[in-house]
Protein backbone atom coordinates (compact mmCIF):
# COMPACT_ATOMS: atom_id res chain seq x y z
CA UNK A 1 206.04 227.39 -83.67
CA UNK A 2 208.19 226.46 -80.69
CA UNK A 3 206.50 226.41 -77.76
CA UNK A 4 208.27 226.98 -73.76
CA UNK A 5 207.70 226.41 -70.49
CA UNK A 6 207.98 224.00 -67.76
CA UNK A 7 206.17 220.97 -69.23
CA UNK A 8 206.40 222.46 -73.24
CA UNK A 9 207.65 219.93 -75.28
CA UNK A 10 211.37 220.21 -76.90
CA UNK A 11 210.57 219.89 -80.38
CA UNK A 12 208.96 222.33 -82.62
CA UNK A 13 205.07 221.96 -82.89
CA UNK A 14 204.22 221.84 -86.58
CA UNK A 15 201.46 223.99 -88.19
CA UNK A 16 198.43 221.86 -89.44
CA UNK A 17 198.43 221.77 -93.41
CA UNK A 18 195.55 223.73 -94.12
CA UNK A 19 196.61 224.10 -97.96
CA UNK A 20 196.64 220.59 -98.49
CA UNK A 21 193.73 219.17 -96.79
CA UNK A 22 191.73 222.21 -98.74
CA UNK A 23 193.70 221.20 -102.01
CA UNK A 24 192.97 217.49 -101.55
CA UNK A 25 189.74 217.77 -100.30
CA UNK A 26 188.14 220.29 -103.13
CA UNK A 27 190.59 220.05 -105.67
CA UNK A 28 191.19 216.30 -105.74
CA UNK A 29 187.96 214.87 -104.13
CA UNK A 30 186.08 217.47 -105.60
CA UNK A 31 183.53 217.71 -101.76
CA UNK A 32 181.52 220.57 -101.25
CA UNK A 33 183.02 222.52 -98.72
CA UNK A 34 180.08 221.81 -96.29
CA UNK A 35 181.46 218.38 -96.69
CA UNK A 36 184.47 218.58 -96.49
CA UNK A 37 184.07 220.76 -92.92
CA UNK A 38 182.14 218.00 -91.85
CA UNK A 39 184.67 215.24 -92.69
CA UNK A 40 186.43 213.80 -90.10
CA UNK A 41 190.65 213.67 -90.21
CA UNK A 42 189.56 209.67 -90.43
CA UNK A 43 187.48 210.23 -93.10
CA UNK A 44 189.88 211.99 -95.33
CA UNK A 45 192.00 210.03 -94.84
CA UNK A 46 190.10 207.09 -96.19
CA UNK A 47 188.93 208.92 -98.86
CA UNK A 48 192.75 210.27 -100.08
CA UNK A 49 193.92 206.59 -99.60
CA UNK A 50 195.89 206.87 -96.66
CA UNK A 51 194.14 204.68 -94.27
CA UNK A 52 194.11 200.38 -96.21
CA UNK A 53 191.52 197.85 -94.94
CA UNK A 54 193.21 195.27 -92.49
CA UNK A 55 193.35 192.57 -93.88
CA UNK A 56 191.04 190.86 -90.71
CA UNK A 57 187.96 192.95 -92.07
CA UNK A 58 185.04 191.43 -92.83
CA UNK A 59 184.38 190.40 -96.51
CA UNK A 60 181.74 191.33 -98.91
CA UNK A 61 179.95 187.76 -98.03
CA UNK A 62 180.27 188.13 -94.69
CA UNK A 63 178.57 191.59 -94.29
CA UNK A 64 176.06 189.89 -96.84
CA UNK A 65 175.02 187.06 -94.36
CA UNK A 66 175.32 189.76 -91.35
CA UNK A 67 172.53 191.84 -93.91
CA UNK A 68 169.89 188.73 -94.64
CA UNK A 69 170.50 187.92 -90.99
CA UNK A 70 169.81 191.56 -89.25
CA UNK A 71 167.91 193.43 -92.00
CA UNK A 72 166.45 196.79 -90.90
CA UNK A 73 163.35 197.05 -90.32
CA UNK A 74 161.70 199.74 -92.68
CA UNK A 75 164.91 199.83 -95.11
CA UNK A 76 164.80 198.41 -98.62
């Protein structure tokens, strides 16, 4: 789809890919649909392997100590 007018931009305005998000996300991921409607682009991204960690994150031990140090009250 091209779209015109005054402040339209130049290039042609691709169509979102429908197919393969439903593909990927019953298909390959196997999600409910209610799930996968409620998914965020983020989220499926993560989940098809597009999005990596950076390599700043925190690591397993650290979110440990953040756990013993902050627990939840109520949570086991």
């Amino acid at each position: 789809m091209i779209l015109t007018g005054r402040h339209a931009p130049e290039t042609p305005v691709s169509a979102f890919p429908w197919d393969a998000v439903l593909a990927l996300g019953l298909s390959t991921l196997r999600w409910r649909p209610r799930d996968l409607w409620a998914a965020t682009p983020c989220e499926l991204a993560a989940a098809a392997g597009l999005i990596r960690p950076s390599p700043d994150a925190p690591s397993r031990a650290d979110l440990d100590r953040l756990l013993a140090a902050h627990p939840d009250p109520g949570v086991l």
